[in-house]
N, C-alpha and C. Protein backbone atom coordinates (compact mmCIF):
# COMPACT_ATOMS: atom_id res chain seq x y z
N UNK A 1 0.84 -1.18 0.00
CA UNK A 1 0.00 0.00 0.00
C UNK A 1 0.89 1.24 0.00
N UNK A 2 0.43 1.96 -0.69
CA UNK A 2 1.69 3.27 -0.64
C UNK A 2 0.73 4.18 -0.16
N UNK A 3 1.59 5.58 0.08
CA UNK A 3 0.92 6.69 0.77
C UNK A 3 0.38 7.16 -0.06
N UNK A 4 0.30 7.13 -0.88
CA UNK A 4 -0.58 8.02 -1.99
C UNK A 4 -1.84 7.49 -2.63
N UNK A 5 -2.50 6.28 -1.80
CA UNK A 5 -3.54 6.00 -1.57
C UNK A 5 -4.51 6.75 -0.41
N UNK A 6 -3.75 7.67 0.54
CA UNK A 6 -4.07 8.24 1.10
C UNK A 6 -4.90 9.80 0.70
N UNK A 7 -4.47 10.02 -0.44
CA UNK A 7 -4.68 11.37 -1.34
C UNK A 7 -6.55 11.15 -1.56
N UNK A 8 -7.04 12.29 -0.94
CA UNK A 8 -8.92 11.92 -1.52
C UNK A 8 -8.73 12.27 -3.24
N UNK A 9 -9.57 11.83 -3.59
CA UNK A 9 -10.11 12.25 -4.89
C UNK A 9 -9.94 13.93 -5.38
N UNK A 10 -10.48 14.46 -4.69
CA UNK A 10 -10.59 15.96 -4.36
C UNK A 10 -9.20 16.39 -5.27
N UNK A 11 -8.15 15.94 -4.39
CA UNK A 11 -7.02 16.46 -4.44
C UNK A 11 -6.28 15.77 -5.52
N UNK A 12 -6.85 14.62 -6.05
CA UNK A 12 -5.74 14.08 -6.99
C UNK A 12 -6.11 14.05 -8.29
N UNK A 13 -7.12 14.52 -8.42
CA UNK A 13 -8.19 15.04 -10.20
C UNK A 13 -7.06 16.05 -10.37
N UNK A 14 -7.24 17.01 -9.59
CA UNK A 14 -6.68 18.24 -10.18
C UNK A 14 -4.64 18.19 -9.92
N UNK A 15 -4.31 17.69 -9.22
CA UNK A 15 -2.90 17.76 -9.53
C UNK A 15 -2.30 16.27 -10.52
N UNK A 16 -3.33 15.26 -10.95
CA UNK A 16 -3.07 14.56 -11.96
C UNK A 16 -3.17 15.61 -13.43
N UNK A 17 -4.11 16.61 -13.30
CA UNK A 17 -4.35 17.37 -14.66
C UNK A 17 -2.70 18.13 -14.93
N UNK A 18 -2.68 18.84 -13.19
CA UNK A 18 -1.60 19.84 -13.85
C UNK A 18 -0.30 19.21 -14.15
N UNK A 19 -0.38 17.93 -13.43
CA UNK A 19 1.21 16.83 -13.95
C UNK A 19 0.74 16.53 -15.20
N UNK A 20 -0.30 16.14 -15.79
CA UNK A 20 -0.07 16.27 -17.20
C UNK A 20 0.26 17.50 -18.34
N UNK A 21 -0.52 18.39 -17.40
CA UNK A 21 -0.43 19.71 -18.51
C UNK A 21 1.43 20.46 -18.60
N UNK A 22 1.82 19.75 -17.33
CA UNK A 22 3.34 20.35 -17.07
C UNK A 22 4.08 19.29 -17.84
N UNK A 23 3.67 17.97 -17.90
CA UNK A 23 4.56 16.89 -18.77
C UNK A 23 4.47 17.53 -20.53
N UNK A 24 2.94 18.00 -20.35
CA UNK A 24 2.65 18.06 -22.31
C UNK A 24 2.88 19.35 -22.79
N UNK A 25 3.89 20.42 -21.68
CA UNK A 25 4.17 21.26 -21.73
C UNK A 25 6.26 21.20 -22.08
N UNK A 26 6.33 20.52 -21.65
CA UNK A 26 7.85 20.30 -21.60
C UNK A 26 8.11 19.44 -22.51
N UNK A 27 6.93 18.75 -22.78
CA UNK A 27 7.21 17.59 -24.28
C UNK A 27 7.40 18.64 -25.47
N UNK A 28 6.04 19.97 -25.37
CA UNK A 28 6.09 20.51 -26.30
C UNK A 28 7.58 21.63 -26.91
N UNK A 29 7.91 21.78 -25.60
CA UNK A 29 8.78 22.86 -25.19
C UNK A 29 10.49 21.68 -25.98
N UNK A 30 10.90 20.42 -25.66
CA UNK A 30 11.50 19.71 -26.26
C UNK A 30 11.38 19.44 -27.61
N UNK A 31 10.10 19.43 -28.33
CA UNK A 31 9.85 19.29 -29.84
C UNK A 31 10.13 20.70 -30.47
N UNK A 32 9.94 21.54 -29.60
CA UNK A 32 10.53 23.29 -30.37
C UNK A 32 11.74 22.90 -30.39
N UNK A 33 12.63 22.55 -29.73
CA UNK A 33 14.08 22.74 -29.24
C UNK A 33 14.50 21.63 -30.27
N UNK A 34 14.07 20.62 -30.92
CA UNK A 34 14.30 19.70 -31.70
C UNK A 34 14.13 20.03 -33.07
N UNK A 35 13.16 20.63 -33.28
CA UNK A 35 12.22 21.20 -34.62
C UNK A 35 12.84 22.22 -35.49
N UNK A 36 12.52 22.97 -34.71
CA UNK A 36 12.65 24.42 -34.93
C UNK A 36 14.26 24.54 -35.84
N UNK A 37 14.44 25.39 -36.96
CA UNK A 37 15.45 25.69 -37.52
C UNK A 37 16.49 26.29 -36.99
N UNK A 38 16.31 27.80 -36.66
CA UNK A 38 17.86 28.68 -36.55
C UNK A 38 17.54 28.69 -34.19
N UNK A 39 18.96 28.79 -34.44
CA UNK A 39 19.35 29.12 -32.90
C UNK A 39 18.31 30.04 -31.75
N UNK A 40 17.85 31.25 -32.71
CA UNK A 40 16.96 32.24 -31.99
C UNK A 40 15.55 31.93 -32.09
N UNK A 41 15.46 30.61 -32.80
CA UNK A 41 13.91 30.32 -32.90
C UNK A 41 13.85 29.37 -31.84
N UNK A 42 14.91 28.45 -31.74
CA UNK A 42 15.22 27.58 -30.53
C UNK A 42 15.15 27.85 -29.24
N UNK A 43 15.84 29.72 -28.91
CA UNK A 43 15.67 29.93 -27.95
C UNK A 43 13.65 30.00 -27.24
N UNK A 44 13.12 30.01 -27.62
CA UNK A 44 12.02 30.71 -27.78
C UNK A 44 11.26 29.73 -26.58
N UNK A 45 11.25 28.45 -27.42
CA UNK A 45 10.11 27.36 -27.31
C UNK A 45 10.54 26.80 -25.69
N UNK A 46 11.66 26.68 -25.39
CA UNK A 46 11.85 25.84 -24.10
C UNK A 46 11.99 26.82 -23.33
N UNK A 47 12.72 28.03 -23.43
CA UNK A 47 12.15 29.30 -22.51
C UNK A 47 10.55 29.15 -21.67
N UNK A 48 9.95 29.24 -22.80
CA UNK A 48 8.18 29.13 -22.05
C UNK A 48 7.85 27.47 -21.49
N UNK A 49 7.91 26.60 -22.39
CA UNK A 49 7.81 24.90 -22.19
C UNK A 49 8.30 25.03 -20.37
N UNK A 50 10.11 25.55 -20.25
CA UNK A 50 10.19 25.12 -18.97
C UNK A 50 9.52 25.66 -18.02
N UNK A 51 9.08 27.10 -18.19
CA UNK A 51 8.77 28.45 -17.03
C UNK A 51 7.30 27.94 -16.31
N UNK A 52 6.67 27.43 -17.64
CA UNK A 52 5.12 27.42 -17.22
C UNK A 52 4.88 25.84 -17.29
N UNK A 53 5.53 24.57 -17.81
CA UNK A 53 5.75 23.35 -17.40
C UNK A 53 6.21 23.03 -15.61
N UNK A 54 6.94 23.57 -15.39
CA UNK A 54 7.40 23.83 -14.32
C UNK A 54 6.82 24.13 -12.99
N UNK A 55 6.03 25.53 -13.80
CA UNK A 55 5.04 26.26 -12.58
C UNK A 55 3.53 25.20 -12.34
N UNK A 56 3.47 24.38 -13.27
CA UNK A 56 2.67 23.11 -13.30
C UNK A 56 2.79 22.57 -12.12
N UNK A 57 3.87 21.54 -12.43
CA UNK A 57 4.05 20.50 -11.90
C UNK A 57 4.42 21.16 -9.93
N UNK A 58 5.24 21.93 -10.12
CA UNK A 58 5.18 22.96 -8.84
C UNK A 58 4.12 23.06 -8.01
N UNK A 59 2.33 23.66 -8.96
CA UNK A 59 1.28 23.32 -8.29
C UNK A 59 0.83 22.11 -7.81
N UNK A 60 1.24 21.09 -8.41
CA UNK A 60 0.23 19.73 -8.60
C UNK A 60 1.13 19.31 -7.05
N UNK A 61 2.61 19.64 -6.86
CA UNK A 61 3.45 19.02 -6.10
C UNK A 61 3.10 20.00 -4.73
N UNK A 62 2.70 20.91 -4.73
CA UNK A 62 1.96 21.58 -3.56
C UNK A 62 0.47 21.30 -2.99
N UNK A 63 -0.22 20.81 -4.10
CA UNK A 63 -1.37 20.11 -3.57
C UNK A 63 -1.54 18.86 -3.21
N UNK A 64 -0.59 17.76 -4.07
CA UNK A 64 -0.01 16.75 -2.81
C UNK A 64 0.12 16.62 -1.37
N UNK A 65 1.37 17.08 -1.43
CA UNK A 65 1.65 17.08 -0.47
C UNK A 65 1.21 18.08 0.65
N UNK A 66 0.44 19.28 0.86
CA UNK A 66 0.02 20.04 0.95
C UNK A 66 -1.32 18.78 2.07
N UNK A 67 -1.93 17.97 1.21
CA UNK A 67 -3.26 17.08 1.23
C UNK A 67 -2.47 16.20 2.22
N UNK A 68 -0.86 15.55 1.52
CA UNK A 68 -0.98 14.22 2.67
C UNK A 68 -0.47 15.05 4.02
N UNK A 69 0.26 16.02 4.12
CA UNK A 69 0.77 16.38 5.16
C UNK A 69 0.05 17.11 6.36
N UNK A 70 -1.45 17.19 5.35
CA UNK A 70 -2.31 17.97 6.22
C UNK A 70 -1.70 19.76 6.61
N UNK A 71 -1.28 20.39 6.17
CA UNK A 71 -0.27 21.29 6.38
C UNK A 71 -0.35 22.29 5.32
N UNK A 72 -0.35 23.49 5.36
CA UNK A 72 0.31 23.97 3.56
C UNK A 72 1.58 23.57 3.18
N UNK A 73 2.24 23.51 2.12
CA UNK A 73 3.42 23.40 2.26
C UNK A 73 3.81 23.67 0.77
N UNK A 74 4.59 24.89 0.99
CA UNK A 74 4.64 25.55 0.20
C UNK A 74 5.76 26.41 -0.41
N UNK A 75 6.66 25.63 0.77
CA UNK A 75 8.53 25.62 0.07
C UNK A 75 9.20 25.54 -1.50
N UNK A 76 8.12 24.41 -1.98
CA UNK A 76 7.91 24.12 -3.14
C UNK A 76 7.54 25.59 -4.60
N UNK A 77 6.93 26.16 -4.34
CA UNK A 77 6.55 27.46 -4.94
C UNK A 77 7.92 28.38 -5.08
N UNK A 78 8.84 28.16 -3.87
CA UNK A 78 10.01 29.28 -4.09
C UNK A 78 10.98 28.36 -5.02
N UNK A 79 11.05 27.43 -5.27
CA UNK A 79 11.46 26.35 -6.62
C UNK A 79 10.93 27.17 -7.64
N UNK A 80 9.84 26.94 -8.02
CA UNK A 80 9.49 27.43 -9.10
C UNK A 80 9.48 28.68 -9.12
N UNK A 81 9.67 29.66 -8.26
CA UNK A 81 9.81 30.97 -8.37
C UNK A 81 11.27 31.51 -9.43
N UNK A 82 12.43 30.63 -8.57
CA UNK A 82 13.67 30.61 -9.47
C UNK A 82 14.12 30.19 -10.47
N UNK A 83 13.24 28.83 -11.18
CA UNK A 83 13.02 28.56 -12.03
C UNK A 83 12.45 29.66 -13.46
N UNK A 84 11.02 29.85 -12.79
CA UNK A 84 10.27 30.73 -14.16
C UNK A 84 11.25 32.35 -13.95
N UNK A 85 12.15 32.54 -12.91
CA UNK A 85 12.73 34.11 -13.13
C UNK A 85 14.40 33.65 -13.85
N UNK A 86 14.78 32.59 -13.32
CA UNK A 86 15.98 32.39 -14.20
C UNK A 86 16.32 31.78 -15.37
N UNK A 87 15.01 31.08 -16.00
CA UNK A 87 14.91 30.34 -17.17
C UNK A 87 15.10 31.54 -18.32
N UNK A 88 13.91 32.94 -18.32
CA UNK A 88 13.99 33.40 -19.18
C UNK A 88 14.97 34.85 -19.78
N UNK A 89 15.96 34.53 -18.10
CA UNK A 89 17.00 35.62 -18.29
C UNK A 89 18.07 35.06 -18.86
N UNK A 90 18.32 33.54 -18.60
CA UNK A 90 19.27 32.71 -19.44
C UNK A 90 18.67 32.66 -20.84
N UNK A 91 17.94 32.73 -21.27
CA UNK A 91 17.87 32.87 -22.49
C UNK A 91 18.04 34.15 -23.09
N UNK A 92 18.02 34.85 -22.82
CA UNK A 92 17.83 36.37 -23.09
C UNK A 92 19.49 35.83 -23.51
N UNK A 93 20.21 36.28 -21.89
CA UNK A 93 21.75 36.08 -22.13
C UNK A 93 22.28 35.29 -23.50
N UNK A 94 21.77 34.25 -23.36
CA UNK A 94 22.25 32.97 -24.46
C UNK A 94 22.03 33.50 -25.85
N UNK A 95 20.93 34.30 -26.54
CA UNK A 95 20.74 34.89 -27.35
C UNK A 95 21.52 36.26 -27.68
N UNK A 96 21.72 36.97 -26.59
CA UNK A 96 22.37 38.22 -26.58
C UNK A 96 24.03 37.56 -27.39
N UNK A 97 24.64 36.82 -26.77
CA UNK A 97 25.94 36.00 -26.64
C UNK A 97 25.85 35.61 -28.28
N UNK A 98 24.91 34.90 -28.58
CA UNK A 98 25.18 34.85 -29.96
C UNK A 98 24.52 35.40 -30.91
N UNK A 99 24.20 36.90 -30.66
CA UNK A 99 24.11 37.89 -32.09
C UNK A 99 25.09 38.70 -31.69
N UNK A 100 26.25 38.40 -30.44
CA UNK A 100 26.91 39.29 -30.67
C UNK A 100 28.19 38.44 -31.59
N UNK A 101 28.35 37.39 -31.13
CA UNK A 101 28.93 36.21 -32.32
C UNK A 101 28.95 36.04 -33.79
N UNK A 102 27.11 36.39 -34.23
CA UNK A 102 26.84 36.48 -35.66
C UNK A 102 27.34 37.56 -36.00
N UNK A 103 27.42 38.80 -35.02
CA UNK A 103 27.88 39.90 -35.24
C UNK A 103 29.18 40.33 -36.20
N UNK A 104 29.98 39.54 -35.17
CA UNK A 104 31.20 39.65 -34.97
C UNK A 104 31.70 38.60 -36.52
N UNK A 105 31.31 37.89 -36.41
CA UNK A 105 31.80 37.06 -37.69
C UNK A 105 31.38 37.55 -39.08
N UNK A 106 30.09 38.85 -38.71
CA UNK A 106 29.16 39.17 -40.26
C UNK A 106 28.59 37.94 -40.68
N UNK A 107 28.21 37.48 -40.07
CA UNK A 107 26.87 36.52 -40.19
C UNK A 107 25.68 37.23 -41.39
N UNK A 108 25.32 36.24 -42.31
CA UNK A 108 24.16 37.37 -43.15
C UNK A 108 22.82 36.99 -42.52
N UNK A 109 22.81 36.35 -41.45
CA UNK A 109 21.48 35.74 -41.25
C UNK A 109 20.91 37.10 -39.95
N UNK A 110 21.98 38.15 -39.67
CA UNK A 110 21.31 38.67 -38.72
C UNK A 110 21.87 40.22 -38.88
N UNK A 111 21.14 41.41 -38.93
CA UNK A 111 21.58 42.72 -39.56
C UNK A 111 22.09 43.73 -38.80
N UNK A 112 23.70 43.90 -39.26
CA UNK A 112 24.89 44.45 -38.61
C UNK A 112 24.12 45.34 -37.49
N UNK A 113 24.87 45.60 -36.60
CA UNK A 113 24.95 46.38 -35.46
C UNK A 113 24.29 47.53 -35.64
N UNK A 114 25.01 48.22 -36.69
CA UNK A 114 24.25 50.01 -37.06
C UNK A 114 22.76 50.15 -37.37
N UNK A 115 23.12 49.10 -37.62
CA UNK A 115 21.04 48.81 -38.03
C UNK A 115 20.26 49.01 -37.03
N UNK A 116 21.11 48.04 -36.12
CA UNK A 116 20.02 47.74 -34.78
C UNK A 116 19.94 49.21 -33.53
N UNK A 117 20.96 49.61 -33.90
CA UNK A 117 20.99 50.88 -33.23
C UNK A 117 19.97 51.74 -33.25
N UNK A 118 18.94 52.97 -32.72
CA UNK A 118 18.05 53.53 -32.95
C UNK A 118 18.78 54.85 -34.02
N UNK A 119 18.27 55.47 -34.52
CA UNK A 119 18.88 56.38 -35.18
C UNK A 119 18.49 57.41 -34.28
N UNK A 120 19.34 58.80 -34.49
CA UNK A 120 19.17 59.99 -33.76
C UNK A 120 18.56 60.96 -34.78
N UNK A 121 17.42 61.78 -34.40
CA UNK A 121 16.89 62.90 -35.16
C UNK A 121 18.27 63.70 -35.42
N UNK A 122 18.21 63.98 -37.03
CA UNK A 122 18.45 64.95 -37.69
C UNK A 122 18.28 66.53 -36.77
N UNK A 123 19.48 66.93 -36.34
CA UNK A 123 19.25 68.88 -36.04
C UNK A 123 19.12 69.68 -37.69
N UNK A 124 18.28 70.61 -37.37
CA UNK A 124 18.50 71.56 -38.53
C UNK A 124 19.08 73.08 -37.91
């Protein structure tokens, strides 16, 4: 008999949903990262897949245990807090890192520096 026969109904409808929606979230988030053509399209898909896959399974793992422990418990949430805030600054970084790469090599797939710059109004 395991403890998780202990879980009512109540509680295990809804954190069976969000363990799936966080599994079919990270599946999806892996098929971008597989799929997908150039580097910056790559960044994109597992950025979100992990942030909000994550913040899933995070819930489902707070209402668990939350149920068997009789307790809130909710240690679990500051996990996913660092997760969904450091997933999408590493990507940022990781992307920044290589257009400054494409940059640097004159890459034609991404448009030189001066471009990207804002231009300054013309004085008369």
């Amino acid at each position: 008999m395991s403890h998780l026969d202990a879980v009512p109904l109540w509680a295990a409808i809804p954190a069976a949903l969000l363990i799936l929606l966080g599994s079919g979230l990270t599946l999806l988030g892996a098929l971008g990262l597989a799929r997908l053509r150039s580097f910056y399209d790559r960044l994109h898909a597992p950025a979100l897949a992990t942030s909000w896959g994550t913040l899933s399974l995070v819930l489902a793992s707070v209402i668990l245990f939350s149920t068997l422990e009789q307790r809130p418990v909710v240690h679990d949430l500051l996990i996913g807090f660092f997760v969904m805030v450091t997933t999408p600054v590493t990507m940022m970084l990781l992307g920044r890192a290589a257009l400054h790469r494409d940059r640097a090599e004159r890459s034609a797939a991404v448009p030189p520096a001066s471009l990207a710059e804002p231009e300054e109004p013309s004085r008369r």
